[in-house]
N, C-alpha and C. Protein backbone atom coordinates (compact mmCIF):
# COMPACT_ATOMS: atom_id res chain seq x y z
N UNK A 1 -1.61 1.81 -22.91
CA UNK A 1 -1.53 2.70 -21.78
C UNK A 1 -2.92 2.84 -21.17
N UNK A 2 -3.00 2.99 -20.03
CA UNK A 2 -4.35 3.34 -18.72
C UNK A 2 -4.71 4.74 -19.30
N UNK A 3 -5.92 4.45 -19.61
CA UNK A 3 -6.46 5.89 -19.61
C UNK A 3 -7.06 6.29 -18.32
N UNK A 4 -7.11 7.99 -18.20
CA UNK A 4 -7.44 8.93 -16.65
C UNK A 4 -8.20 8.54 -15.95
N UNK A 5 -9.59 7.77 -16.15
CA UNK A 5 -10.37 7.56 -15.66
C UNK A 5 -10.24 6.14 -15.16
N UNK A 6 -9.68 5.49 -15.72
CA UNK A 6 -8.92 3.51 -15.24
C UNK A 6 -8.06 3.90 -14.32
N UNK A 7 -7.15 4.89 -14.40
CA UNK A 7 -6.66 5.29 -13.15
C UNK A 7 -7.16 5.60 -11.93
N UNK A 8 -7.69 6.88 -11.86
CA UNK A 8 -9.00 7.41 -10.92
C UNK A 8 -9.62 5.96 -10.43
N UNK A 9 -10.20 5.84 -11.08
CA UNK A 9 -10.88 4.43 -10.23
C UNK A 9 -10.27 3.68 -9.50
N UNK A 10 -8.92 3.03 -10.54
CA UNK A 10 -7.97 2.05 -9.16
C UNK A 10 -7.51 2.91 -7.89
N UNK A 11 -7.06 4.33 -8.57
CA UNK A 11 -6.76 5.04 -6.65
C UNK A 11 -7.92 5.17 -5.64
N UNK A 12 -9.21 5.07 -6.59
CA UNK A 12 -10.13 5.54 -5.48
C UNK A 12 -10.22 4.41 -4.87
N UNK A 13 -10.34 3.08 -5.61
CA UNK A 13 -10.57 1.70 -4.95
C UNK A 13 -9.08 1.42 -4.03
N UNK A 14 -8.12 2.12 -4.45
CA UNK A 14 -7.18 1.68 -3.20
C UNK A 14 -7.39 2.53 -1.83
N UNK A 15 -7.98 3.83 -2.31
CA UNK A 15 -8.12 4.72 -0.81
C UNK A 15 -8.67 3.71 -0.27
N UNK A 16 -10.27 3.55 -0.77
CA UNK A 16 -11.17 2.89 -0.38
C UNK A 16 -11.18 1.57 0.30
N UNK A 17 -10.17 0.83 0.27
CA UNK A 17 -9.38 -0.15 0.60
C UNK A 17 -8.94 0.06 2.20
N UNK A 18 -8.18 1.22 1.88
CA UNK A 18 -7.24 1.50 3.01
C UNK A 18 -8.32 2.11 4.34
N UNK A 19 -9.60 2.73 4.23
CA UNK A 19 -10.15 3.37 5.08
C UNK A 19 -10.89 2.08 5.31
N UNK A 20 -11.65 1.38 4.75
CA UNK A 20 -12.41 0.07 5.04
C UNK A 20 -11.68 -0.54 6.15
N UNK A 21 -10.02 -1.13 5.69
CA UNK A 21 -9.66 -2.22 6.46
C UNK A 21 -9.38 -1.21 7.50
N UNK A 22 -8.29 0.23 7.75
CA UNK A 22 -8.56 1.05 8.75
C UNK A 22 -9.55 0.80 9.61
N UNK A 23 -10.83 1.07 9.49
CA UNK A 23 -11.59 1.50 10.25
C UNK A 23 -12.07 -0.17 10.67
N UNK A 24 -12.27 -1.44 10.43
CA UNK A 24 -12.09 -2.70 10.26
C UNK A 24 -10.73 -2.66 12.02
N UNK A 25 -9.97 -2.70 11.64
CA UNK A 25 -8.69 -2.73 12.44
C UNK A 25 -8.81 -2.03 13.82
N UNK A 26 -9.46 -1.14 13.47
CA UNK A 26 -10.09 0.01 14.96
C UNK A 26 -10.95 -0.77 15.57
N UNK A 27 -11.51 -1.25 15.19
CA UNK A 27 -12.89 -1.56 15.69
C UNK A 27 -12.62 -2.99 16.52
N UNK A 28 -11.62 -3.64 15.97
CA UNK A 28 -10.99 -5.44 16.51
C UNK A 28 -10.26 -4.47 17.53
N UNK A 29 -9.41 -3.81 17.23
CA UNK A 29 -8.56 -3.23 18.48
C UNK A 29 -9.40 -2.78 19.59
N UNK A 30 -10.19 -1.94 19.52
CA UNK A 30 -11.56 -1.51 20.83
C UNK A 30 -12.00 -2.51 21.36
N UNK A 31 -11.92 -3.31 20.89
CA UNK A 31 -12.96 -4.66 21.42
C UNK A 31 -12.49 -4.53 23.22
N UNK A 32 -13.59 -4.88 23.83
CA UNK A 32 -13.05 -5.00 24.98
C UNK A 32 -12.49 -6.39 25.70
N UNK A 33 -13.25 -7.43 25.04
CA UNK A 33 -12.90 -8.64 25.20
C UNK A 33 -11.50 -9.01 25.20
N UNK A 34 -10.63 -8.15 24.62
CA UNK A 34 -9.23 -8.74 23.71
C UNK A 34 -8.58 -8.11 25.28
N UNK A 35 -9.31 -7.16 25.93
CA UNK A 35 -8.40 -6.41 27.08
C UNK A 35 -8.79 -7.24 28.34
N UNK A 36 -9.55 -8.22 28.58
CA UNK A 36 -9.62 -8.76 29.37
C UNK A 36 -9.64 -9.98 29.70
N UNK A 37 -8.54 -10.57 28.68
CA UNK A 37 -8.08 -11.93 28.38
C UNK A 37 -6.67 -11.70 28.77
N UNK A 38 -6.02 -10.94 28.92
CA UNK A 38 -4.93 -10.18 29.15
C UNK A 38 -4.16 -11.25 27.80
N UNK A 39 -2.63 -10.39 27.45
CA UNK A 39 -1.63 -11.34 26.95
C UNK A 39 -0.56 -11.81 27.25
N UNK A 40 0.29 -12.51 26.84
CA UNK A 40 1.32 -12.72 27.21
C UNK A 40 2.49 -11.89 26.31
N UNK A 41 3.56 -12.02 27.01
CA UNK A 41 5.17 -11.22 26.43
C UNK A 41 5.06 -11.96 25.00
N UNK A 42 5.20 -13.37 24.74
CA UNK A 42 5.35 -13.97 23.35
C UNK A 42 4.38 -13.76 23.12
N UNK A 43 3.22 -13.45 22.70
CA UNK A 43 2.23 -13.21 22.25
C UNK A 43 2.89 -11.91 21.61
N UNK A 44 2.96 -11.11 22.63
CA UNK A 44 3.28 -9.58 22.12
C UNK A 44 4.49 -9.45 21.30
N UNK A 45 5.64 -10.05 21.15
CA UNK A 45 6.58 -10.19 20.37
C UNK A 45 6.12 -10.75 19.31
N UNK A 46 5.71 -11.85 19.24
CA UNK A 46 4.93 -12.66 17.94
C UNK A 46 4.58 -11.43 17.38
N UNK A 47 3.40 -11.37 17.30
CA UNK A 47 2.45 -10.20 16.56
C UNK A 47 3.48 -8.88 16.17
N UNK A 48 4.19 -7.89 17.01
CA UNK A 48 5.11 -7.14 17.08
C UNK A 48 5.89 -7.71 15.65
N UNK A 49 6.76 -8.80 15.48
CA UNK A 49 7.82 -9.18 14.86
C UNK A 49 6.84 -9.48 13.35
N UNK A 50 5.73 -9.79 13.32
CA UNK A 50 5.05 -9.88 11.99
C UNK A 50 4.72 -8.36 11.33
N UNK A 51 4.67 -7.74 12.61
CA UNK A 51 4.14 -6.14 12.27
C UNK A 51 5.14 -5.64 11.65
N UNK A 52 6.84 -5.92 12.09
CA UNK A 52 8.26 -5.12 11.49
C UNK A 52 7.99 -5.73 10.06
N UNK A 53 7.66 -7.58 9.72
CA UNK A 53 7.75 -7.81 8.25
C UNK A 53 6.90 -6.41 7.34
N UNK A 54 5.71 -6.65 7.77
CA UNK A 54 4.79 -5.49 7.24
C UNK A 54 4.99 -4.29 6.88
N UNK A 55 5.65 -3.91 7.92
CA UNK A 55 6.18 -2.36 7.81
C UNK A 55 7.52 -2.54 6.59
N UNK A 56 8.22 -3.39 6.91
CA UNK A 56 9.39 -3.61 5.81
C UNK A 56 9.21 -3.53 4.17
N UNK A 57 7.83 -4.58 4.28
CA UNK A 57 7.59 -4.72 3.05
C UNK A 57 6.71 -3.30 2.34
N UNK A 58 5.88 -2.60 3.18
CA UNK A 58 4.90 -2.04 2.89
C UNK A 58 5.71 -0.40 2.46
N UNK A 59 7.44 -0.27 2.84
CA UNK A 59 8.12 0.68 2.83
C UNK A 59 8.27 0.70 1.01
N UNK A 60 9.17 -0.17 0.53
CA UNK A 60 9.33 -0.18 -0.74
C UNK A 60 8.51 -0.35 -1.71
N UNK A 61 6.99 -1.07 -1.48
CA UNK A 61 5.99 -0.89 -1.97
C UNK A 61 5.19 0.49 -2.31
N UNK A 62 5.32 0.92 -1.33
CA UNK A 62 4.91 3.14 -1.54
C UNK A 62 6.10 3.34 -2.13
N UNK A 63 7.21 3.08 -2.33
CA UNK A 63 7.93 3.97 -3.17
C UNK A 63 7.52 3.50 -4.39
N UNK A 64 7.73 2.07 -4.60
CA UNK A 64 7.52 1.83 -5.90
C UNK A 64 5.86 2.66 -6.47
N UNK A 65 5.36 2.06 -5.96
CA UNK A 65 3.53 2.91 -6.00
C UNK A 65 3.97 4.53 -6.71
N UNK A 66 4.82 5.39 -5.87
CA UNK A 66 4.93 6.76 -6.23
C UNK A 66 5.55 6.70 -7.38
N UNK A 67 6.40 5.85 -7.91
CA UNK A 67 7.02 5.92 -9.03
C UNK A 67 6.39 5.90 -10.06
N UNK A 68 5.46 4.71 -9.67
CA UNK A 68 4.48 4.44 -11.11
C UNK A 68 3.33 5.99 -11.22
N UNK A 69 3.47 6.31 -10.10
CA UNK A 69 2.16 7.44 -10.18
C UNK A 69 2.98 8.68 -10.51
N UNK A 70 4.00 8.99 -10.28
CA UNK A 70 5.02 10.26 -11.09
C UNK A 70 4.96 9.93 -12.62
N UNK A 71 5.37 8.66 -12.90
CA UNK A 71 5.43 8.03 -14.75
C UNK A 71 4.73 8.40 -14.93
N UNK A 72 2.86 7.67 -14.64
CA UNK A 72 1.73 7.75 -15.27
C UNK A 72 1.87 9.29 -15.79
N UNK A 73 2.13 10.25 -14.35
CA UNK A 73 0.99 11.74 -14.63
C UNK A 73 2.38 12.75 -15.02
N UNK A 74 3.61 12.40 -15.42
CA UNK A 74 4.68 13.34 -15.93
C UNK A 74 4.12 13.90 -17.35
N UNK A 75 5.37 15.26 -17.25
CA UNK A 75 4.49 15.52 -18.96
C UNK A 75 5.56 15.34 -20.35
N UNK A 76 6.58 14.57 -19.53
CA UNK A 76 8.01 14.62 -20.52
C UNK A 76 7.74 13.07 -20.99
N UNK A 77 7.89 13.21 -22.35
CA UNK A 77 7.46 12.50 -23.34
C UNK A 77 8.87 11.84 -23.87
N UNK A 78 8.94 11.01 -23.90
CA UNK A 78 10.37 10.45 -24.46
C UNK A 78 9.96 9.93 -26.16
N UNK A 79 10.55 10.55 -27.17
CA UNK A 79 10.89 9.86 -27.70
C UNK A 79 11.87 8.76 -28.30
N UNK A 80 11.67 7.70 -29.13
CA UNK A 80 13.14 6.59 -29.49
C UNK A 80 13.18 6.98 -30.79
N UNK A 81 14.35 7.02 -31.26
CA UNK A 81 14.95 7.36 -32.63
C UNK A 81 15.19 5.79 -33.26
N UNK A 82 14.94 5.63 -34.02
CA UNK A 82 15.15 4.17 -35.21
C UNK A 82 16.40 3.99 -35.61
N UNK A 83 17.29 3.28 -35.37
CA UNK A 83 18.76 3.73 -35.80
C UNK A 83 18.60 2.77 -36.92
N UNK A 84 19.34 3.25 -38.08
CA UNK A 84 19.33 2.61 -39.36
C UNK A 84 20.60 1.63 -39.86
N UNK A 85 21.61 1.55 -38.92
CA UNK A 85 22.26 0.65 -38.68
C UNK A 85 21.24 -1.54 -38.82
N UNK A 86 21.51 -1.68 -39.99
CA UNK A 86 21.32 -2.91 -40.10
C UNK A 86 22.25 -3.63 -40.33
């Protein structure tokens, strides 16, 4: 099992992740260059239709994520009984 602090670290390195490429993503989007190349409709669908995969995939991935992070930090302890049936 992960001990508290192996945890802590991977969430901080995933925040840390998420605000990097965030703020990464802002910064390509501002560009002004990208606004004065203008685009086209398929262009904009392209990109659009990769964005729905993303979002699709990135839905069941946070659930799963919350699951593992409810397990890790619950306080109900299961035990298994040995059945003596041989």
């Amino acid at each position: 099992m992960l001990g508290g602090s192996v945890v802590k670290n991977m969430m901080l390195n995933f925040i840390l992740a998420l605000v990097v490429s965030g703020s990464t993503a802002a910064t390509v989007m501002a560009a002004p260059a990208a606004e004065a190349q203008g685009g086209s409709l398929l262009l904009t669908l392209f990109i659009g239709f990769f964005a729905l995969i993303v979002v699709f995939q990135l839905v069941p991935a946070v659930l799963l994520f919350v699951g593992i992070v409810k397990g890790l930090f619950s306080r109900e302890h299961r035990v298994e009984q040995k059945s003596s049936n041989r």
